[in-house]
Protein backbone atom coordinates (compact mmCIF):
# COMPACT_ATOMS: atom_id res chain seq x y z
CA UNK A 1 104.03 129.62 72.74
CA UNK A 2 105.57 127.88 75.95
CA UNK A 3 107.57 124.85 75.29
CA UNK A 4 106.53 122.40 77.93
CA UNK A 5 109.63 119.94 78.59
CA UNK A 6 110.39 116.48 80.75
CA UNK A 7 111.64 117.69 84.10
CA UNK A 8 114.43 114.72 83.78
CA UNK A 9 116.22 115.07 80.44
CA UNK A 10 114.31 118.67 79.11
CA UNK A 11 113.25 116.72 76.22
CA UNK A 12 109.97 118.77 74.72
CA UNK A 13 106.79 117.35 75.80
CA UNK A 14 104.65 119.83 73.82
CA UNK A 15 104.14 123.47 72.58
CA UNK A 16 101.17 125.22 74.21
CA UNK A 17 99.55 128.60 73.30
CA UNK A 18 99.85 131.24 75.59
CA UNK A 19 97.19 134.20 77.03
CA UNK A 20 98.06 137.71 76.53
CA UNK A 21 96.26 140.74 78.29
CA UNK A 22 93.84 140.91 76.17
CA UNK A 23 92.81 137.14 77.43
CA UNK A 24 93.34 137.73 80.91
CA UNK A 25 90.65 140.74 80.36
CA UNK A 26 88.35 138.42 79.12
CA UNK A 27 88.54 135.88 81.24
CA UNK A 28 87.88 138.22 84.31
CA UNK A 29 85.37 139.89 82.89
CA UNK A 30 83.65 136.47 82.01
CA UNK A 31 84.21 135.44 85.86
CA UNK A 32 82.56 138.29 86.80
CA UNK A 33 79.46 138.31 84.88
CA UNK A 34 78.56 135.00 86.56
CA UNK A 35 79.38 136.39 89.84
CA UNK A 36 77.17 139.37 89.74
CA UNK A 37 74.46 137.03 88.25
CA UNK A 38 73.26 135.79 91.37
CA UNK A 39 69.71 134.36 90.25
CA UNK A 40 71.75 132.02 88.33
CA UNK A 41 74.31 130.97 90.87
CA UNK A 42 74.28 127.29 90.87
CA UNK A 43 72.26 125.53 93.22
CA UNK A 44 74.75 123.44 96.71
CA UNK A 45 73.63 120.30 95.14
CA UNK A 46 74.17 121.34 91.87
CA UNK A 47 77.84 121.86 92.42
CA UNK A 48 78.05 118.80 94.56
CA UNK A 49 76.96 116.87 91.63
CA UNK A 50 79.85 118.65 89.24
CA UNK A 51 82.87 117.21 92.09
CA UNK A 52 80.76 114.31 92.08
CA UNK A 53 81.23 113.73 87.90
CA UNK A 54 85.07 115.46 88.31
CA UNK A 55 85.73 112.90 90.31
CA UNK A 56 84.21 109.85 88.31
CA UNK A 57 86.45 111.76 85.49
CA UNK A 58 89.54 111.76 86.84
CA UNK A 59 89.40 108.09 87.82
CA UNK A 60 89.45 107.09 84.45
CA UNK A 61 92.22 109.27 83.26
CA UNK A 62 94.33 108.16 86.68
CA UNK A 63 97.11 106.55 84.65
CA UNK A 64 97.16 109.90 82.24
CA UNK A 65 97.57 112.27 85.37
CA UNK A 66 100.18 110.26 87.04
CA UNK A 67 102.95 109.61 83.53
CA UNK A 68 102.20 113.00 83.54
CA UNK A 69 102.89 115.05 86.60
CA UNK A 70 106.08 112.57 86.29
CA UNK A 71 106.58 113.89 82.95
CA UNK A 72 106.09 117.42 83.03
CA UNK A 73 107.11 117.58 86.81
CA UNK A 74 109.88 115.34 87.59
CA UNK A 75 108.28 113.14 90.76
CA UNK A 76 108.89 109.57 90.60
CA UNK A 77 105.93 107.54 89.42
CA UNK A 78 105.31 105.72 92.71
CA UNK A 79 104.97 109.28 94.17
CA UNK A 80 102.66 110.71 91.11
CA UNK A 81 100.64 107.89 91.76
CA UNK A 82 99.57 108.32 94.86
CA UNK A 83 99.53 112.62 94.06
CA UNK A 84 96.62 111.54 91.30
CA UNK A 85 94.73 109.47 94.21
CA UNK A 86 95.06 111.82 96.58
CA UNK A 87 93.53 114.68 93.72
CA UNK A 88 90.50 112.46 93.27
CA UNK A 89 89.94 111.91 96.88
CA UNK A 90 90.46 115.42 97.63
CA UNK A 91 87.43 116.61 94.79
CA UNK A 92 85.07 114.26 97.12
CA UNK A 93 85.98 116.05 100.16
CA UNK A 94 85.30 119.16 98.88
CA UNK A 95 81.76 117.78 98.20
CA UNK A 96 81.55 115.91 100.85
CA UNK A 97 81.82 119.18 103.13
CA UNK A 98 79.21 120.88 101.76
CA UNK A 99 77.07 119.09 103.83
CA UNK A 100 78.65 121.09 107.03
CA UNK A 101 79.48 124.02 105.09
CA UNK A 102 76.22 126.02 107.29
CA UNK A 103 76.21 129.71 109.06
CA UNK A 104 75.03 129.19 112.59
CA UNK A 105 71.98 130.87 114.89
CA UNK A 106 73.07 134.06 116.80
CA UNK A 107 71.54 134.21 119.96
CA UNK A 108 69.29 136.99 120.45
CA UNK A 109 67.02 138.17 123.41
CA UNK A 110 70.08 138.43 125.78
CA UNK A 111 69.37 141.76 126.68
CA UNK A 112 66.32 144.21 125.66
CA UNK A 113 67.67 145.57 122.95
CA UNK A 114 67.77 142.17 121.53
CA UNK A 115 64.09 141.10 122.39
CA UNK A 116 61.86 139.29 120.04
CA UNK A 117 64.33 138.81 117.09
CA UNK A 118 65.94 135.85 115.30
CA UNK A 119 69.40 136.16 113.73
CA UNK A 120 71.57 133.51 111.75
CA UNK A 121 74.07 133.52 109.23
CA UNK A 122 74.79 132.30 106.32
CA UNK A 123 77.65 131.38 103.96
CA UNK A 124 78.51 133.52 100.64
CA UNK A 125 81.63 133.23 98.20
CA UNK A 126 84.06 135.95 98.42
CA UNK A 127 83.81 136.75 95.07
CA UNK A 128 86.99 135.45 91.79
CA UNK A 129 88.98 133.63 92.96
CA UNK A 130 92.88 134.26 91.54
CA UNK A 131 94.92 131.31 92.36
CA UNK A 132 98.85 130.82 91.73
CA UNK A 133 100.48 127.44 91.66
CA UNK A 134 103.62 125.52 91.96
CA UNK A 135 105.09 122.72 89.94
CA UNK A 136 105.84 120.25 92.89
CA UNK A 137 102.02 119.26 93.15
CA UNK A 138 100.82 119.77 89.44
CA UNK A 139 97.58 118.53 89.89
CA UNK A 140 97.08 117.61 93.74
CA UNK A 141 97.54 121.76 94.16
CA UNK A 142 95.20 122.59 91.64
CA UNK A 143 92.61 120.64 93.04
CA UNK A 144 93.51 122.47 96.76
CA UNK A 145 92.90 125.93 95.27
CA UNK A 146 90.00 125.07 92.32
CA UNK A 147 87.67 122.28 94.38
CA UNK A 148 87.07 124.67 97.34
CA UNK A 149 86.19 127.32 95.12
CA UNK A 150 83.70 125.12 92.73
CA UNK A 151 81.85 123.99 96.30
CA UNK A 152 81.75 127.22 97.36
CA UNK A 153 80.73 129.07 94.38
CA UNK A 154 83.30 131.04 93.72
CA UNK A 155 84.33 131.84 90.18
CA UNK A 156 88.04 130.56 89.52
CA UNK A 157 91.10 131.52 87.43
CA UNK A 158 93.89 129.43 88.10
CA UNK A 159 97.82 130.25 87.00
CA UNK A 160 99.91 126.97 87.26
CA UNK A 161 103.61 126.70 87.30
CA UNK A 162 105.47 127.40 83.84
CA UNK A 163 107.15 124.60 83.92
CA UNK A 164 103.98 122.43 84.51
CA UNK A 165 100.77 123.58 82.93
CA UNK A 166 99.70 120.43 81.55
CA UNK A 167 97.94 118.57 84.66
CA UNK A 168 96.32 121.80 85.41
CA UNK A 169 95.17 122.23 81.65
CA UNK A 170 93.66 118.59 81.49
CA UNK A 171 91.86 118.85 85.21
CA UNK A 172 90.17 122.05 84.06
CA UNK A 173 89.01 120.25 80.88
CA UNK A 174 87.65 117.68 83.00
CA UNK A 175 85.91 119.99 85.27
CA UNK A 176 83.96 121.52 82.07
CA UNK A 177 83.49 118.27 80.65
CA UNK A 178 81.74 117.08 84.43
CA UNK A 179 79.26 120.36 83.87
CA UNK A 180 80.51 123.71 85.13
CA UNK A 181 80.18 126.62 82.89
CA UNK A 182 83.89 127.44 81.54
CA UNK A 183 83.57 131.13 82.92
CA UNK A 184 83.35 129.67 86.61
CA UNK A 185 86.76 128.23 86.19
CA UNK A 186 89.40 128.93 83.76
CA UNK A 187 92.88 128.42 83.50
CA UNK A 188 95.69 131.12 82.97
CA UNK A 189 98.95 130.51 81.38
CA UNK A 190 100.71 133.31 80.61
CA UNK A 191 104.11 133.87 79.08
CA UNK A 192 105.96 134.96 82.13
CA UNK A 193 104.92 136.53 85.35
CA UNK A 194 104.24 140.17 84.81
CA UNK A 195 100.15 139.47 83.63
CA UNK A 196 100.17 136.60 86.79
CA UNK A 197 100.76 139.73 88.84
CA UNK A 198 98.00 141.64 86.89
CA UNK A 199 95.86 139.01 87.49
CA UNK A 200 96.53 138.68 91.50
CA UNK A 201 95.78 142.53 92.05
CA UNK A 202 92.87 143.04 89.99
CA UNK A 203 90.17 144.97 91.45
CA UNK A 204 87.86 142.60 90.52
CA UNK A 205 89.94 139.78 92.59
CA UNK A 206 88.28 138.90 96.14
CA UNK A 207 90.51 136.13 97.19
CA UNK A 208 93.95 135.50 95.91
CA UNK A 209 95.57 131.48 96.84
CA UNK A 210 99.08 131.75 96.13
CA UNK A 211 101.52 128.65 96.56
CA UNK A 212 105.29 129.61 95.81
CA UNK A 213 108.14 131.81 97.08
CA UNK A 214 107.71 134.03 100.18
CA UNK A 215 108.99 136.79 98.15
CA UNK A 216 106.77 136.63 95.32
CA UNK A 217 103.60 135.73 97.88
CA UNK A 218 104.56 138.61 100.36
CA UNK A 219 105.15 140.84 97.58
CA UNK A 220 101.58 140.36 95.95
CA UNK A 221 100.06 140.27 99.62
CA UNK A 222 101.18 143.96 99.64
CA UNK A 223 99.65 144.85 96.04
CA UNK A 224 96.29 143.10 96.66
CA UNK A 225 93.03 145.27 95.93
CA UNK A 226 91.51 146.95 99.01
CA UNK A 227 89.03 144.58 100.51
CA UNK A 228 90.89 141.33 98.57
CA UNK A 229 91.95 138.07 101.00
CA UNK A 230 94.54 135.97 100.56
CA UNK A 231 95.99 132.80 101.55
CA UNK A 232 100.12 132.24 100.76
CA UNK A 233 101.76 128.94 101.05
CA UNK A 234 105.34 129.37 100.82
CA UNK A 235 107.87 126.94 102.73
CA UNK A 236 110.30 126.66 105.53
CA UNK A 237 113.50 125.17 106.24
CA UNK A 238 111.89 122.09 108.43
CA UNK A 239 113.67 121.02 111.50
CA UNK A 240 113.28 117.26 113.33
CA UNK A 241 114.34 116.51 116.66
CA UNK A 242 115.42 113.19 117.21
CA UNK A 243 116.09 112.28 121.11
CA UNK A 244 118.22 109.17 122.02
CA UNK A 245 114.62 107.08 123.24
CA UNK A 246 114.29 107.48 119.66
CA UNK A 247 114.04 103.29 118.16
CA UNK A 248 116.40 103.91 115.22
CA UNK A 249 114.99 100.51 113.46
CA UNK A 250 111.51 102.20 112.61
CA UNK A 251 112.55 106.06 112.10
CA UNK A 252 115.29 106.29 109.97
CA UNK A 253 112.62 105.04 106.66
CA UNK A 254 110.57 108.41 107.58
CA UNK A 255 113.32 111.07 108.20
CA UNK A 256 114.56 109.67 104.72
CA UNK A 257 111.21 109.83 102.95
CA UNK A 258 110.63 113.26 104.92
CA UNK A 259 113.90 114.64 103.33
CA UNK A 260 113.76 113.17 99.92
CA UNK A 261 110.59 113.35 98.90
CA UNK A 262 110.10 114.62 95.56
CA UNK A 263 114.10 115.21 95.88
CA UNK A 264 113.39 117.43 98.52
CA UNK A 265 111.59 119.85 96.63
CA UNK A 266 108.35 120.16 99.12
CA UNK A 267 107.47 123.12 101.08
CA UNK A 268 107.58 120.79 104.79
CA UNK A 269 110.62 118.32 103.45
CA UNK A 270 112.95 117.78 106.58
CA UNK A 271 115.91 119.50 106.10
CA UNK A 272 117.76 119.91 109.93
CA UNK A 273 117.72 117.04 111.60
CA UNK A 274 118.77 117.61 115.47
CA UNK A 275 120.05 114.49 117.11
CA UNK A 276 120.73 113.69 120.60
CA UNK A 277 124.58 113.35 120.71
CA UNK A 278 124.64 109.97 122.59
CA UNK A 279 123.01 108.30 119.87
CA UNK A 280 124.43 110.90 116.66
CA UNK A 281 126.73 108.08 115.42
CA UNK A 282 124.13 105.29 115.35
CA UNK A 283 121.80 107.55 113.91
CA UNK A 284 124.09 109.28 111.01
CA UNK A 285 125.28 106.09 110.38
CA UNK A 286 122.13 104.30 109.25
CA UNK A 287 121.25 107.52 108.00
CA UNK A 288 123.36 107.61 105.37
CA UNK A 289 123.82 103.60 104.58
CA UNK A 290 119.95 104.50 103.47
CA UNK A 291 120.52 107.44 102.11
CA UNK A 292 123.15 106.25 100.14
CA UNK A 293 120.62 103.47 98.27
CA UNK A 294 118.02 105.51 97.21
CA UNK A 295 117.29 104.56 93.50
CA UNK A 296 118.12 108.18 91.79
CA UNK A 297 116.60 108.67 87.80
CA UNK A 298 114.00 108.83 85.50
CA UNK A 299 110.91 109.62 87.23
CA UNK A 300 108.88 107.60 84.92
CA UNK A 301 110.54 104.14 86.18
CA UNK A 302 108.21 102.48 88.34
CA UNK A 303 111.35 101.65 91.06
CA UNK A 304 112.66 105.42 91.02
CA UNK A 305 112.63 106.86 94.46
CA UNK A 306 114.42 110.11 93.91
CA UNK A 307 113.60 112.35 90.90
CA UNK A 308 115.25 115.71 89.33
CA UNK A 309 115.12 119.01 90.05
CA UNK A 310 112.54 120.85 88.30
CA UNK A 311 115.24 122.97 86.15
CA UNK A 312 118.91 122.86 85.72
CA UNK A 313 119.52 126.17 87.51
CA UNK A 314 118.10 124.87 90.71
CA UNK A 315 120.43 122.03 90.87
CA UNK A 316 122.97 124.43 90.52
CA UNK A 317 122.11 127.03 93.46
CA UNK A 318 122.21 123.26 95.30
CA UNK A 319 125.51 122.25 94.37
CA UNK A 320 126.36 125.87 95.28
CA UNK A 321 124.99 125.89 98.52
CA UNK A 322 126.26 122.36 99.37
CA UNK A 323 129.94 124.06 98.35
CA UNK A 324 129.60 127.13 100.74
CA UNK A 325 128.76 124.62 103.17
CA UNK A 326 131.84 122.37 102.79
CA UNK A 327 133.88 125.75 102.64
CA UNK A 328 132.55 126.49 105.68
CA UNK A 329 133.35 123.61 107.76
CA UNK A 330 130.65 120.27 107.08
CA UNK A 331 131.34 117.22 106.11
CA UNK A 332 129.70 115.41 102.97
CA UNK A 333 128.63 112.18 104.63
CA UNK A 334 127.09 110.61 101.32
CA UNK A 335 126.00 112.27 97.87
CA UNK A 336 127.26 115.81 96.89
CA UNK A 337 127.55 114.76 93.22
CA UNK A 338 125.75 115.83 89.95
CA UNK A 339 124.11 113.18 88.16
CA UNK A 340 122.99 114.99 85.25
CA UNK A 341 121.67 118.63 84.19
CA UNK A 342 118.78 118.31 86.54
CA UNK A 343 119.46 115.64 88.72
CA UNK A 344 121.81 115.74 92.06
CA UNK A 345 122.74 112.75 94.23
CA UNK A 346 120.94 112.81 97.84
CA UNK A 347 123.09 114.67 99.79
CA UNK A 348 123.53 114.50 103.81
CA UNK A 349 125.56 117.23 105.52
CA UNK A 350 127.15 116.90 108.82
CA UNK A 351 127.11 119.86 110.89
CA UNK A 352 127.02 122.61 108.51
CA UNK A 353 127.64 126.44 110.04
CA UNK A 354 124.64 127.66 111.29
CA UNK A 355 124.92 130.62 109.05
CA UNK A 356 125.41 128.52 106.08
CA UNK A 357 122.54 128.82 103.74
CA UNK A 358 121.91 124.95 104.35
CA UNK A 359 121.20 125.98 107.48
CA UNK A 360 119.06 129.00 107.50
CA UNK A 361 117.45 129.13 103.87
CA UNK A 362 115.18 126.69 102.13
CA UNK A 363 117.71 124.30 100.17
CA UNK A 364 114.33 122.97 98.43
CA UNK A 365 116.90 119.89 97.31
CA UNK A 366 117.18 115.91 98.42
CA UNK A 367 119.62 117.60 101.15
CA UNK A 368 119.70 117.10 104.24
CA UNK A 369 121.64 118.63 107.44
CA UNK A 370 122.34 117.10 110.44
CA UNK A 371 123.22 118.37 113.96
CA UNK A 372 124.19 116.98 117.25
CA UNK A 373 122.90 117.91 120.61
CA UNK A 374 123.16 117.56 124.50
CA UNK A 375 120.11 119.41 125.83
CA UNK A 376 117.00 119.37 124.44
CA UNK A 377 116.02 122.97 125.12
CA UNK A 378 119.31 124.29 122.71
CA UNK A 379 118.24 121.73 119.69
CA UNK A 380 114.70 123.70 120.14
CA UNK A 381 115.81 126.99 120.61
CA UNK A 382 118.02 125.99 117.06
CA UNK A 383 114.47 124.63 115.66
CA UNK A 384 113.01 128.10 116.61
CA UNK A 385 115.78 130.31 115.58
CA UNK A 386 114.69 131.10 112.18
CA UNK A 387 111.96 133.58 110.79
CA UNK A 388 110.36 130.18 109.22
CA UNK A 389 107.79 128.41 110.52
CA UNK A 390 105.85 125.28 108.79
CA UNK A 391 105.40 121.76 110.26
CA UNK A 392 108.11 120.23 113.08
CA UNK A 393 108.73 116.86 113.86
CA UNK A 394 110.11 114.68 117.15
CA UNK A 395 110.83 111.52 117.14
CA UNK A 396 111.35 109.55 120.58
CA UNK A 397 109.75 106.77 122.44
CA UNK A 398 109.89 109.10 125.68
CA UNK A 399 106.73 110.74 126.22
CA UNK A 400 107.55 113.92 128.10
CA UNK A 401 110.20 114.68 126.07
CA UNK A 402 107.56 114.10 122.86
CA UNK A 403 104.96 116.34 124.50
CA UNK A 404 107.64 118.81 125.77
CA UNK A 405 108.93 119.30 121.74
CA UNK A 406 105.42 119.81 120.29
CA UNK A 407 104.99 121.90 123.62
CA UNK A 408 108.25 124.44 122.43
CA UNK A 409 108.66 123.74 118.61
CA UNK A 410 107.39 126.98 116.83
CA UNK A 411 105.45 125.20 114.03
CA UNK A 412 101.81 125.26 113.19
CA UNK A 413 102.17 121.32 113.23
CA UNK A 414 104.46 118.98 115.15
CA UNK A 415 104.23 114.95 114.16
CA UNK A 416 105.35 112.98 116.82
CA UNK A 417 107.05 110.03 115.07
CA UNK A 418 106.50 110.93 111.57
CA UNK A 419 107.90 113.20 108.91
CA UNK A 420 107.88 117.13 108.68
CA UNK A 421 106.39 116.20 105.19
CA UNK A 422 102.97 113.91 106.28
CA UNK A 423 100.20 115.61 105.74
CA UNK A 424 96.38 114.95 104.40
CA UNK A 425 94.42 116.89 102.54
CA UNK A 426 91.47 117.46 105.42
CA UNK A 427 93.81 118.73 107.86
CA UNK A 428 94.94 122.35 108.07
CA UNK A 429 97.78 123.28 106.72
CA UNK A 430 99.81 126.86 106.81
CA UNK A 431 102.64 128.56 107.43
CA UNK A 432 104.05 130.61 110.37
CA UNK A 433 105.32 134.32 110.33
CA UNK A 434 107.68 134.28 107.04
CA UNK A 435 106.11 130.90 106.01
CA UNK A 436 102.60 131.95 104.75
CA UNK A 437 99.48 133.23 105.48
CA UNK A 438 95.85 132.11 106.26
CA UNK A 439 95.11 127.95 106.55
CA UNK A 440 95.37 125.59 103.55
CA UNK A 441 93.38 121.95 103.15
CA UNK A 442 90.54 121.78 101.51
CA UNK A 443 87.59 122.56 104.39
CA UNK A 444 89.67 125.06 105.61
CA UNK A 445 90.06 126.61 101.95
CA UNK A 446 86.51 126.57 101.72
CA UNK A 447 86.32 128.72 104.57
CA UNK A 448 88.80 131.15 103.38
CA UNK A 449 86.81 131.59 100.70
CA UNK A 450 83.70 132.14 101.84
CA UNK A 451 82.31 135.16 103.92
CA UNK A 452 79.31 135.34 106.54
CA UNK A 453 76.05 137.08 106.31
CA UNK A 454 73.98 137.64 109.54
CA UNK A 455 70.01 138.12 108.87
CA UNK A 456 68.09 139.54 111.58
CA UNK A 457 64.27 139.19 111.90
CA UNK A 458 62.06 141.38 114.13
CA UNK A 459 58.57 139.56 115.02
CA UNK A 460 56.89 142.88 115.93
């Protein structure tokens, strides 16, 4: 059995049965009886009409997903909210790119060997899908890594986090309920991770989506079965660059909600903030005077802005980290206290070491570090200097200085004016070198998980 418990005060939630290996056999050998049976693959508009009725689902159980992920996951209700609309919305887009989701004509006759032929391609699923989750998205993740599969026609097993199987549980109940055969996606919930890991290298696997730790996503990269994709989300330690055209009135609300998001714990939450030096007292200043009234507690209050940590260990590898740092030289400008078992006050560092793990390791924590400047080119080259790589921000009213930034920043996204964090669920998504592998959002998911197949006709 795993005890499922609130995020804020580990008060049980609910007791939920387990699968052992002799489950995990079944269920891929269930997913792959449907794959092999192509004659009954369902139909494009068969599975556009499943999202279609997912969708219509999961409006009416909006309220249910959102208390929930809350519950089970810690983010403030505002925040779970708009997590549950974003879900729904995202189910329609996988439909709704179905209708571009199309091979393309090869162009033949371009040299004699080529005469009097006619070649296109078309798009096939890569086969079972084995997908991995995290807690911080409980249901918005699930949908990234189980809609794109269901449009494609991929059979799906999906692993959520430990601590949050519930959203995951109910959305796959949903998706039978809107009229996909249970083997074509199942859920996984294992007690502990060594059968996950069975699962990820099965032979049988042809794509594995993993979203969590670069060690655990690099280390199952390395284990997949010959001829198996992947596509690994892990995180970064995200840098903004703010220059002193910057209008402090409109930026400092971003940077915060960049940084504190789901108390920090978000893959592309800002967590180095490099700041011109002729405006770094202005800047820390407001900063922290905002900082310093964020509305920190239970997640399920509809004012909350700032949530717990997912488990008490993690807020205390924080309040270790945020130690070393002080040890080694920065200043606590607000926060650095412990609220309860799980919850930490939002912390902002000034000028941490840069080989403080604040400063070159994911804190993953409503932490954030800031650091002055006086050229532009040394606060990039300090953007650039680790072997992370996610999304970047600038923020400054000065053009070339903007376009020179997203120009240098090594990131596979740079938002000029907004937070490391924005993101929607239609645009690509992935990390750089340490940061992941392949591209996340949902078309580009669909891609990931599909492969081509070229047909060539001969009219003689």
């Amino acid at each position: 059995m795993l005890q499922v418990v609130q995020a804020y005060d580990r008060a049980p939630i609910v007791a939920i049965e387990t699968d052992d290996e002799a489950a995990l056999e079944a269920k891929l050998q269930a997913a792959e009886r449907v794959f092999r049976d192509r004659d009954h693959w369902l139909k494009p508009y068969e599975r556009i009409a499943v999202l279609r009725r997912l969708a219509g689902l999961m409006e009416t159980r909006r309220d249910h997903f959102a208390r929930q992920i809350a519950r089970e996951g810690g983010k403030p209700l505002p925040d779970a909210i708009v997590e549950t609309n974003r879900a729904i919305d995202g189910v329609h887009n996988a439909a709704d790119e179905m209708r571009n989701f199309a091979g393309r004509e090869i162009p033949m006759g371009l040299s004699p060997a080529g005469a009097d032929r006619w070649a296109f391609t078309t798009k096939e699923p890569i086969g079972i899908v084995a997908a991995i989750s995290a807690f911080n998205h409980p249901l918005n993740l699930i949908v990234h890594q189980v809609a794109p599969a269901i449009a494609v026609g991929c059979p799906v097993i999906i692993k959520p986090a430990g601590p949050t199987p519930l959203s995951c549980r109910d959305f796959v109940a949903l998706v039978h309920e809107a009229g996909l055969p249970e083997a074509w996606c199942q859920t996984f919930i294992p007690d502990g991770n060594a059968l996950a890991e069975k699962l990820a290298t099965d032979r049988r696997i042809g794509f594995l989506s993993f979203i969590g730790s670069a060690k655990v996503g690099w280390y199952l990269h390395g284990k997949l079965s010959h001829g198996a994709r992947s596509a690994l989300e892990h995180g970064g330690a995200a840098p903004a660059i703010v220059d002193r055209s910057a209008d402090l009135a409109r930026i400092i609300e971003p940077i915060v909600k960049g940084g504190y998001y789901h108390a920090g714990q978000v893959c592309v939450s800002t967590q180095r903030i490099f700041v011109h030096a002729d405006i770094a007292a202005e800047f820390t200043e407001r900063l922290v005077a905002r900082v310093a009234k964020l509305r920190v507690g239970d997640p399920t209050l509809a004012d909350t802005e700032v949530g717990p940590l997912i488990h008490p260990r993690e807020a205390d590898r924080i309040a270790a980290w945020i130690a070393e740092a002080v040890t080694g030289g920065a200043r606590i400008a607000t926060g650095g206290g412990r609220l309860s078992e799980t919850t930490l006050q939002p912390t902002v560092l000034l000028g941490p070491a840069r080989d403080a793990r604040v400063s070159r390791e994911e804190i993953f924590g409503p932490v954030v570090c800031v650091y002055p400047y006086a050229r532009l080119d040394d606060a990039l080259a300090e953007a650039n200097a680790l072997p992370v790589a996610f999304q970047a921000s600038v923020f400054a009213q000065d053009i070339g200085v903007a376009m020179r930034a997203a120009d240098r920043l090594d990131a596979s996204a740079v938002m000029i004016n907004d937070p490391t964090a924005f993101r929607t669920d239609w645009m690509p998504f992935a990390g750089r070198r340490e940061s992941g592998y392949g591209i996340g959002g949902i078309p580009y998911t669909m891609r990931e998980m599909a492969q081509e197949k070229m047909i060539l006709m001969h009219r003689g």
